[in-house]
C-alpha atoms as a PDB file:
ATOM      1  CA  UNK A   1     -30.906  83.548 -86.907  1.00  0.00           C
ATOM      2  CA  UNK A   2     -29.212  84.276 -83.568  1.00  0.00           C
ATOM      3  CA  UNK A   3     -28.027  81.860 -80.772  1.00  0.00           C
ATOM      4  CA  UNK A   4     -30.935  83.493 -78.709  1.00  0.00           C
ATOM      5  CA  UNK A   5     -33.664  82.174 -81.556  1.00  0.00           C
ATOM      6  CA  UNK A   6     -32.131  79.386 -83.025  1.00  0.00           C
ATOM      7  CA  UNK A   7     -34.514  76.417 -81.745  1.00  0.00           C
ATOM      8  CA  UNK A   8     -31.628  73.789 -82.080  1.00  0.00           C
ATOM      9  CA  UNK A   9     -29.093  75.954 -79.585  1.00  0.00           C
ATOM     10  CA  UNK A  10     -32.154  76.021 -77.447  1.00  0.00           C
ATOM     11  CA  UNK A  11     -32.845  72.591 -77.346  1.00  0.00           C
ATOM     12  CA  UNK A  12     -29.149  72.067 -76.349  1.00  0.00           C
ATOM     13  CA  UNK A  13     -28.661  74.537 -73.848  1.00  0.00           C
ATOM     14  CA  UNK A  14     -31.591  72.995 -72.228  1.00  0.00           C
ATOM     15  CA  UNK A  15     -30.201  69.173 -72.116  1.00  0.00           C
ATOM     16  CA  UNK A  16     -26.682  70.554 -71.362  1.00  0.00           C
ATOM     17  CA  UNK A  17     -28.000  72.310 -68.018  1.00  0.00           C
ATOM     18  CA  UNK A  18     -30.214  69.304 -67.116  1.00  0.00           C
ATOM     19  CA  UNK A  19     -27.330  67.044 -67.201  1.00  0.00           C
ATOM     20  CA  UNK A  20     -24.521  69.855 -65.387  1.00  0.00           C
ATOM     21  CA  UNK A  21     -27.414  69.676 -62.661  1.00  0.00           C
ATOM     22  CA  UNK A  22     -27.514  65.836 -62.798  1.00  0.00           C
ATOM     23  CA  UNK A  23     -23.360  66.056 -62.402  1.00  0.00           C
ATOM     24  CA  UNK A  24     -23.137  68.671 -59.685  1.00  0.00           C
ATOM     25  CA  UNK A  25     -26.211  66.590 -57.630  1.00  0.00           C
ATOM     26  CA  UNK A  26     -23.853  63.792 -58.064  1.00  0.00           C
ATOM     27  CA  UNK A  27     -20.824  65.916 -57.216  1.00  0.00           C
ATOM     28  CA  UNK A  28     -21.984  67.100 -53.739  1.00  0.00           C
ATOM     29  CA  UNK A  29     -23.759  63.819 -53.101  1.00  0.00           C
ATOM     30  CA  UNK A  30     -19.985  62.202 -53.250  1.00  0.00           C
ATOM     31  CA  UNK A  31     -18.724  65.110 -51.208  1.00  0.00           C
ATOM     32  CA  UNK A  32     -16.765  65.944 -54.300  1.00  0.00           C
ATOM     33  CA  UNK A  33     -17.435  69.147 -54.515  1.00  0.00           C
ATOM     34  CA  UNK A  34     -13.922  70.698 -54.452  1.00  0.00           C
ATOM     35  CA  UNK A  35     -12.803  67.997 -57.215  1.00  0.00           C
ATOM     36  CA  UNK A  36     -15.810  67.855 -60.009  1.00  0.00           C
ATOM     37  CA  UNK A  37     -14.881  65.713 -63.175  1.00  0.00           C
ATOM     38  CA  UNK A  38     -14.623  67.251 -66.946  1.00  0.00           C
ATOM     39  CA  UNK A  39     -17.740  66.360 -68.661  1.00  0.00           C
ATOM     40  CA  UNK A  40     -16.593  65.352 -72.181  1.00  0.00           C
ATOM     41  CA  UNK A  41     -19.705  65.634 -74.875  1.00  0.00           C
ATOM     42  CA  UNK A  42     -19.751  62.355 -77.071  1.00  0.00           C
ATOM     43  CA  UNK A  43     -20.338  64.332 -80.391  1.00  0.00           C
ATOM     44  CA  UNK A  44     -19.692  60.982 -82.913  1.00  0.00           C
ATOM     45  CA  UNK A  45     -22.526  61.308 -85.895  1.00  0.00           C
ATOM     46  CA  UNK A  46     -23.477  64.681 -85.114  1.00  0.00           C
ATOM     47  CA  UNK A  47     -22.836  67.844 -87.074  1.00  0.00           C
ATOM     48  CA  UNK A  48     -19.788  70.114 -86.584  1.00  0.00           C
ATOM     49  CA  UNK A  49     -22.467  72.660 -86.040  1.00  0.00           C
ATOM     50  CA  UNK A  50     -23.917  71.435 -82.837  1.00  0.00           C
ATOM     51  CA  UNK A  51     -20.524  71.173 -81.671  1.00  0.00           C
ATOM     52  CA  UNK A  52     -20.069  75.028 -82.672  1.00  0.00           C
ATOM     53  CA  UNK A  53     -23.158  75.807 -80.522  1.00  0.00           C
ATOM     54  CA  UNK A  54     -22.231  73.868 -77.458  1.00  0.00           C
ATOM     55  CA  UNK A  55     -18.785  75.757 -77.684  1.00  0.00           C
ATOM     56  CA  UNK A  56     -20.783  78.764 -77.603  1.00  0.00           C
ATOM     57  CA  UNK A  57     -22.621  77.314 -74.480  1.00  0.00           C
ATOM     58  CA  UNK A  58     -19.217  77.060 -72.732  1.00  0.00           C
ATOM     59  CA  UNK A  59     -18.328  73.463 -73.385  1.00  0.00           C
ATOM     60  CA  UNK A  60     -14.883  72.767 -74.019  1.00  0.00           C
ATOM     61  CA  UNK A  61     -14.106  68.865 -74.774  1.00  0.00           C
ATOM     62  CA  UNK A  62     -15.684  66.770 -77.159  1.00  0.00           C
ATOM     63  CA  UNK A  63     -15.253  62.824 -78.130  1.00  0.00           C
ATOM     64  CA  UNK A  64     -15.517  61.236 -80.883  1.00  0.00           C
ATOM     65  CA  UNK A  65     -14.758  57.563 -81.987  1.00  0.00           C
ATOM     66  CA  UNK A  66     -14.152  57.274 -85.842  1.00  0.00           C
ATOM     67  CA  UNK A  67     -10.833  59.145 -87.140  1.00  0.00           C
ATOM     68  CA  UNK A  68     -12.004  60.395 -90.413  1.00  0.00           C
ATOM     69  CA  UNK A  69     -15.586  62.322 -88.867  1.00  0.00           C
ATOM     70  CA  UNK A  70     -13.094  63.364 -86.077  1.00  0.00           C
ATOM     71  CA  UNK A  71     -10.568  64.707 -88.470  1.00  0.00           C
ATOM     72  CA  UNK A  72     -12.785  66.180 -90.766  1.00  0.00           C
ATOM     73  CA  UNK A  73     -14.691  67.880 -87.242  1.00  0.00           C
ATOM     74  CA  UNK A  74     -10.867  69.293 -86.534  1.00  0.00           C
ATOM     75  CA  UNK A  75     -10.594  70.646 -89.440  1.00  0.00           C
ATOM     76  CA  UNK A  76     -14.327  72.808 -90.233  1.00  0.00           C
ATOM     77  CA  UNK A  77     -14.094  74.242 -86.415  1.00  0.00           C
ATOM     78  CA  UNK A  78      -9.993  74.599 -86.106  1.00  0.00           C
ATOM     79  CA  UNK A  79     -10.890  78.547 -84.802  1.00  0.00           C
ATOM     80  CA  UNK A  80     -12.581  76.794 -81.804  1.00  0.00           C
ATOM     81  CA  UNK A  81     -10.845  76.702 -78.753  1.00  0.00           C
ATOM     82  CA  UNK A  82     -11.923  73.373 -77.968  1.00  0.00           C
ATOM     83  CA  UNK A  83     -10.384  69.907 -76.488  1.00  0.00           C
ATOM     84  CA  UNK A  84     -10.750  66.496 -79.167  1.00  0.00           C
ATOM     85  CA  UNK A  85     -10.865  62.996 -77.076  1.00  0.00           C
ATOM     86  CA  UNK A  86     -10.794  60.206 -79.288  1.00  0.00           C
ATOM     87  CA  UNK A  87     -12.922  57.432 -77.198  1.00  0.00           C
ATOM     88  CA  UNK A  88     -13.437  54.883 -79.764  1.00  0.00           C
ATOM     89  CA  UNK A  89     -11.339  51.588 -80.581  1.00  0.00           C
ATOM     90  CA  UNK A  90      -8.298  52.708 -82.233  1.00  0.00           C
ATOM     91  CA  UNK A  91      -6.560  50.850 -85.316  1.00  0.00           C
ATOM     92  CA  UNK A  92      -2.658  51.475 -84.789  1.00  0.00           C
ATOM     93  CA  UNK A  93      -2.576  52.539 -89.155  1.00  0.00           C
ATOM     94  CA  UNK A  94      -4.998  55.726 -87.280  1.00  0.00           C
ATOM     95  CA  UNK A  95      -2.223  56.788 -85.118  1.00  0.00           C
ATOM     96  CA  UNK A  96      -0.736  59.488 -87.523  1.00  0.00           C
ATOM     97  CA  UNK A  97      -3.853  61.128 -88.280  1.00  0.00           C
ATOM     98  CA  UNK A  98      -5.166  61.050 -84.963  1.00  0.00           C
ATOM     99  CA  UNK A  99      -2.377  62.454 -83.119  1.00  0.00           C
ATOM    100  CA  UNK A 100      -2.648  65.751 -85.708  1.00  0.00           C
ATOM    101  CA  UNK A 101      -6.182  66.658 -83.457  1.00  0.00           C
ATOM    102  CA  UNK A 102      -6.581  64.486 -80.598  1.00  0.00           C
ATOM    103  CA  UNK A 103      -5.843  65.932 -76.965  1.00  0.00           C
ATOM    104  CA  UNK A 104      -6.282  62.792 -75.281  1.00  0.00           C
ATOM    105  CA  UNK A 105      -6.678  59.093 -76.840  1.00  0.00           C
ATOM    106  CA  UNK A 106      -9.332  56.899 -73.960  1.00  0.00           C
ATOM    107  CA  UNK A 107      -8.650  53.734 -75.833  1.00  0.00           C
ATOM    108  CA  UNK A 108      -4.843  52.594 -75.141  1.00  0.00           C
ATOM    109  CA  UNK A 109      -5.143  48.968 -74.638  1.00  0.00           C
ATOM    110  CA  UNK A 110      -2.287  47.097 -76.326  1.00  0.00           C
ATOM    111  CA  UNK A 111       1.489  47.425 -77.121  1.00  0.00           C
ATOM    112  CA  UNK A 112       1.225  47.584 -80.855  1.00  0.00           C
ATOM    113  CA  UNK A 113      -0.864  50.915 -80.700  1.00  0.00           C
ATOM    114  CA  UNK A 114       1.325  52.813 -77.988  1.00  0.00           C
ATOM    115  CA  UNK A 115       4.367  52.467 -80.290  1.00  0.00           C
ATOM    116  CA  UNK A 116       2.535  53.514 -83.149  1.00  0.00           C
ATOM    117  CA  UNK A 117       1.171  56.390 -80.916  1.00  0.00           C
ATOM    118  CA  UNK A 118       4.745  57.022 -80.380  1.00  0.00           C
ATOM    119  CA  UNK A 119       5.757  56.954 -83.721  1.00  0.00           C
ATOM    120  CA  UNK A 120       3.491  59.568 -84.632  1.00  0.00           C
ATOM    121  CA  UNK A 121       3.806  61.657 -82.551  1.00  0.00           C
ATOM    122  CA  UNK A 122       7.853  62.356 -82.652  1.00  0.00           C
ATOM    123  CA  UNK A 123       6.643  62.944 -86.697  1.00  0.00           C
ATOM    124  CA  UNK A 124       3.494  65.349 -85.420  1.00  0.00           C
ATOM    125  CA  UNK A 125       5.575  67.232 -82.737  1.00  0.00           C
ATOM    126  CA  UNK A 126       8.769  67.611 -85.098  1.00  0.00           C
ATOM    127  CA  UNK A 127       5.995  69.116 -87.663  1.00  0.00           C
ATOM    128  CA  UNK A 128       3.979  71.215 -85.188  1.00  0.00           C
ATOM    129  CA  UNK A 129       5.642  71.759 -82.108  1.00  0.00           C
ATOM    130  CA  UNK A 130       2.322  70.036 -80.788  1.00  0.00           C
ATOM    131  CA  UNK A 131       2.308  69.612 -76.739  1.00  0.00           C
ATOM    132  CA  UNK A 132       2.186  65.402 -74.870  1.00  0.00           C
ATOM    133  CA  UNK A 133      -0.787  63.337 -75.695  1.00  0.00           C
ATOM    134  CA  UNK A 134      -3.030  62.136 -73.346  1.00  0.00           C
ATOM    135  CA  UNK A 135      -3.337  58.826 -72.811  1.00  0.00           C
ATOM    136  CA  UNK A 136      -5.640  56.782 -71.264  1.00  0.00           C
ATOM    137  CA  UNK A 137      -5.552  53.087 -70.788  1.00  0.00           C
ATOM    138  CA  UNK A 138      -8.570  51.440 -71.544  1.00  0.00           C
ATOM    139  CA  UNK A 139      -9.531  48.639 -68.942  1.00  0.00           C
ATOM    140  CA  UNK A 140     -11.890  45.567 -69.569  1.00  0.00           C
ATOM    141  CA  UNK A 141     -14.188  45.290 -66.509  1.00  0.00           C
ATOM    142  CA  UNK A 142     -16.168  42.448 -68.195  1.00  0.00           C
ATOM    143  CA  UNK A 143     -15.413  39.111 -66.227  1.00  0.00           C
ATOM    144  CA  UNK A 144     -16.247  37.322 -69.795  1.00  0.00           C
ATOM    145  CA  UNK A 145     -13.811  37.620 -72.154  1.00  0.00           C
ATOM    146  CA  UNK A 146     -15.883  36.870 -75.099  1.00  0.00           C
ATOM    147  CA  UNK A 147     -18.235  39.608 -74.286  1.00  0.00           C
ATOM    148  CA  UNK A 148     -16.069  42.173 -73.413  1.00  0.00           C
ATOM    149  CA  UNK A 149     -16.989  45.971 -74.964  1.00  0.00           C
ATOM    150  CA  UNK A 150     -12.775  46.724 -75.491  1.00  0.00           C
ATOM    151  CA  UNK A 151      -9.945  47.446 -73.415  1.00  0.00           C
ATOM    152  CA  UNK A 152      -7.014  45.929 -72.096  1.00  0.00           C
ATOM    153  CA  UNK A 153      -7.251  42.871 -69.031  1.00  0.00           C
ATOM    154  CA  UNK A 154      -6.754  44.492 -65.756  1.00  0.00           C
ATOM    155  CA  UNK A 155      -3.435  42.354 -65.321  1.00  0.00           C
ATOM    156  CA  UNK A 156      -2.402  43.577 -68.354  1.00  0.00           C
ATOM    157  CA  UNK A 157      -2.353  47.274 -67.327  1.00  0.00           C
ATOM    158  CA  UNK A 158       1.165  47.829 -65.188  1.00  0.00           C
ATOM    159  CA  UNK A 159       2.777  47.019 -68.540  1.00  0.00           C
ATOM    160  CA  UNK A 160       0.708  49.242 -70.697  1.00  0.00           C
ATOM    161  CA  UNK A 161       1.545  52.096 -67.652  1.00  0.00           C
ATOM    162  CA  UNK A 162       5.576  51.299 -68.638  1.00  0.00           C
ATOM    163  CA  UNK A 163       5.387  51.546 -72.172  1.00  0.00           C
ATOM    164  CA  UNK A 164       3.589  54.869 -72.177  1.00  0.00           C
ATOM    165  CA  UNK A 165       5.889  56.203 -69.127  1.00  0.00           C
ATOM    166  CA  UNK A 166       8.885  55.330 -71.903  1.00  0.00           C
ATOM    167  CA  UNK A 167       7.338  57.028 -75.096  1.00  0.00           C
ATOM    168  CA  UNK A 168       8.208  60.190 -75.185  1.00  0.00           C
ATOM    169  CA  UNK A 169       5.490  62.658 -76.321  1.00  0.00           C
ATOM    170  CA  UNK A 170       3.004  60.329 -74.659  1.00  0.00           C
ATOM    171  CA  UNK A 171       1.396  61.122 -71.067  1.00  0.00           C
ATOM    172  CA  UNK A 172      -0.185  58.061 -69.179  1.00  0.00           C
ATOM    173  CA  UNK A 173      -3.082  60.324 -68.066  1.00  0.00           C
ATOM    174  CA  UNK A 174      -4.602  57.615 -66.036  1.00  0.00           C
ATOM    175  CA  UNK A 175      -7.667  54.616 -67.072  1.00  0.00           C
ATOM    176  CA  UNK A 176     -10.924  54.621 -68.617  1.00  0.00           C
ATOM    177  CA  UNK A 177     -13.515  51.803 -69.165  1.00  0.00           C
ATOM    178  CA  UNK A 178     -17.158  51.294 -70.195  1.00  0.00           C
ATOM    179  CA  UNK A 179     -19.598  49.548 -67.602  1.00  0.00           C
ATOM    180  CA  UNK A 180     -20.506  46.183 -68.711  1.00  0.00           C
ATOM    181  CA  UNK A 181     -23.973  45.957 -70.804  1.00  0.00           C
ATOM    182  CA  UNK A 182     -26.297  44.426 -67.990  1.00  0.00           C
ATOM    183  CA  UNK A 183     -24.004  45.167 -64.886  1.00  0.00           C
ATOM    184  CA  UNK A 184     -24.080  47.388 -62.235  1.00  0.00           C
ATOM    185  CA  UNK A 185     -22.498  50.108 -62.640  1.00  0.00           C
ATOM    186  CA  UNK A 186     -21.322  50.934 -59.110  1.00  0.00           C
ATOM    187  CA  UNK A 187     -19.649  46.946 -58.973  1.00  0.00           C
ATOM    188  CA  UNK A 188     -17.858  47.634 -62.448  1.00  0.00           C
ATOM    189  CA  UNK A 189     -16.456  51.243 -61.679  1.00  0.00           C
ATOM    190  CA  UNK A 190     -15.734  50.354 -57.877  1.00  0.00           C
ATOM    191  CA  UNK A 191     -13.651  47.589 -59.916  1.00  0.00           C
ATOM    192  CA  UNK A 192     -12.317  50.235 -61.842  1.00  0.00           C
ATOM    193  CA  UNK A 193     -11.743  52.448 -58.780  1.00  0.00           C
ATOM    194  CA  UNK A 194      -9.342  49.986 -57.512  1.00  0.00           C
ATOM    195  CA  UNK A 195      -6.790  49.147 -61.018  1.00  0.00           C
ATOM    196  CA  UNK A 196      -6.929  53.082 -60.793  1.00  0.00           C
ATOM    197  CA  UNK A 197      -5.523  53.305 -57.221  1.00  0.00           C
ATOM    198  CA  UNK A 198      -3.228  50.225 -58.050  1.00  0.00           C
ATOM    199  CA  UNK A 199      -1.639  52.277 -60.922  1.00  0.00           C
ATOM    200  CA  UNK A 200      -1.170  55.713 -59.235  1.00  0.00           C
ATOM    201  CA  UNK A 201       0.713  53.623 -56.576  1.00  0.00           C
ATOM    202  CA  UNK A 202       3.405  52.918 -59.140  1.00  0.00           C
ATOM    203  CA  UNK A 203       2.542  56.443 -61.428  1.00  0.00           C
ATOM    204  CA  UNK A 204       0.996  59.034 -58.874  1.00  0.00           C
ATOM    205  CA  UNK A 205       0.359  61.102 -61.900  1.00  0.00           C
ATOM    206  CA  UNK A 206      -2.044  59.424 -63.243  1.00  0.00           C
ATOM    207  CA  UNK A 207      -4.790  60.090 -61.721  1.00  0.00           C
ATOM    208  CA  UNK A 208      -7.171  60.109 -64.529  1.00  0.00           C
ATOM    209  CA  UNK A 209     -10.687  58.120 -64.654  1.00  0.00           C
ATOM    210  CA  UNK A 210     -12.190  58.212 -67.953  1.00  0.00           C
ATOM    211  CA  UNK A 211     -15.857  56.472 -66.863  1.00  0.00           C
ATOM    212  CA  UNK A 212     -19.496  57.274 -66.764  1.00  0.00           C
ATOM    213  CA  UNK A 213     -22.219  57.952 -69.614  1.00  0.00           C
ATOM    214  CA  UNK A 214     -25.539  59.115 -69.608  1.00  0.00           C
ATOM    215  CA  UNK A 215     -26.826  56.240 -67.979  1.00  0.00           C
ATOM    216  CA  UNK A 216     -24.328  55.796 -65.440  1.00  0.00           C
ATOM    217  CA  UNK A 217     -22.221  59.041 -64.965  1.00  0.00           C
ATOM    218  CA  UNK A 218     -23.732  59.080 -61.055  1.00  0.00           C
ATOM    219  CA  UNK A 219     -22.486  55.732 -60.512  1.00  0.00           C
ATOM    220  CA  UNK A 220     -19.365  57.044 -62.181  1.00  0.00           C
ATOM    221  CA  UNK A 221     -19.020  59.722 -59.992  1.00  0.00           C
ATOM    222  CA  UNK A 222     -19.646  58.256 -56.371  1.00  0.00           C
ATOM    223  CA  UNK A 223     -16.302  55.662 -57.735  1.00  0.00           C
ATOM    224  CA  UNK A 224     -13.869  58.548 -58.735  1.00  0.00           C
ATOM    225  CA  UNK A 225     -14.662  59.176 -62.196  1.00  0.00           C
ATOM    226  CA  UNK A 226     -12.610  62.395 -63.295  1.00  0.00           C
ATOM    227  CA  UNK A 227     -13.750  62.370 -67.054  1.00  0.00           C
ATOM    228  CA  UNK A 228     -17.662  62.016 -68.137  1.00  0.00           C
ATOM    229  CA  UNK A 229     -18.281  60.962 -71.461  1.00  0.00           C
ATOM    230  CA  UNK A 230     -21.854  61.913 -72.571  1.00  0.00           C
ATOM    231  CA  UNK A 231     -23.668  62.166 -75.690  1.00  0.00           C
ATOM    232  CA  UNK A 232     -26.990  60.910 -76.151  1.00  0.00           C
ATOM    233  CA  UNK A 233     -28.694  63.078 -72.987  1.00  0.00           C
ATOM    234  CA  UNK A 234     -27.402  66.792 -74.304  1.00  0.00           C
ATOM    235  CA  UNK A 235     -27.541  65.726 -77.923  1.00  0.00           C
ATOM    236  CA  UNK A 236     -30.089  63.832 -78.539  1.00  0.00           C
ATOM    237  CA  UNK A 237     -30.735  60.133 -80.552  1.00  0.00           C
ATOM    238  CA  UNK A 238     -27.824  60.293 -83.660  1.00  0.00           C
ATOM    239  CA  UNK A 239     -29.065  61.697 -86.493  1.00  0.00           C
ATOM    240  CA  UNK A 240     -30.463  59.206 -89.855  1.00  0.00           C
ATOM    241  CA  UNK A 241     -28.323  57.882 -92.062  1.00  0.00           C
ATOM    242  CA  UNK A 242     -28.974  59.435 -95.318  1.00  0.00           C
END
């Protein structure tokens, strides 16, 4: 069966175009046209071979949030010329194993796992010659701390932007955060708008914003995001459990 024929590349190409129109309505809407973020497609639970056919459809970064789907994901499709982001919550015993795949890492947001970030990677770039890891801090925007969906307090994050700037083989690429469930998105991302412009006033070069999902990425947008992270609109519900 062909690309041309195959129902499932179809189905894809179709939600992949809706949402690059949704992005470049949101793009010129923000006057943002000459600086449009990198839309990032959440591919956690889905098979490596939807991520073959959105390579194929000209999609070059995908995230995932469990190390040993996202290593094994590496692995099957290493002859792709494709970007990993690992988005999800990051034990520091992962480190090693990530850092063998991962361009960028969205979910820096404590001490303990940029040394062992650091560790690894002097191993991983002694081994492979392998080029800085991204690294984005991961910012709570949830006023509640009990309710918070991950990331590092906002005070917390000059610190964080040190530690990185002294690792070497680590790049502090910029911040990233996840809306709070039941807020609005343009409050939490304005929010995150300004620890953003905070940081760069200390680390101009990091000017990455890692924010926005399917239900959110215009929000996202109109606040600076720089990074999109979806999944569920190009590919669809997860697959079952079996």
């Amino acid at each position: 069966m062909t690309p041309e024929t195959d129902p499932r590349t179809a189905q894809l190409g179709q939600r992949l175009t809706a949402v690059r129109q949704r992005i470049a309505a949101a793009v010129a809407a923000a006057e943002r046209t000459d600086d449009p973020p990198r839309l990032i497609v959440v591919s956690k639970f889905h098979p490596a071979e939807d991520i073959a056919r959105l390579a194929g459809l000209g999609v070059a970064d995908f995230g995932e949030n469990r190390d040993q789907e996202a290593s094994e994901k590496a692995a099957l499709l290493s002859g792709l010329d494709v970007r990993w982001h690992f988005v999800g919550q990051l034990q520091s015993k992962k480190a090693k194993t990530v850092v063998r795949y991962a361009h960028a890492v969205h979910s820096v947001d404590r001490s303990q796992l940029v040394e062992a970030l650091g560790r690894a990677m002097a191993v991983e770039q002694e081994r492979s010659g392998r080029g800085s890891l991204d690294c984005f801090i991961q910012v709570s925007l949830d006023d509640d701390a009990e309710a918070h969906r991950g990331g590092a307090a906002p005070a917390d994050v000059p610190l964080l932007a040190d530690q990185l700037e002294g690792a070497a083989g680590l790049r502090l690429a910029g911040v990233m955060a996840v809306a709070p469930l039941g807020a609005d998105p343009d409050r939490a991302f304005a929010k995150l708008s300004g620890i953003s412009a905070r940081l760069r006033a200390d680390h101009p070069h990091a000017t990455g914003v890692s924010a926005g999902m399917s239900q959110d990425l215009e929000a996202a947008i109109r606040c600076g995001a720089t990074h999109l992270r979806i999944g569920s609109d190009i590919l669809g519900s997860r697959p079952a459990v079996r």
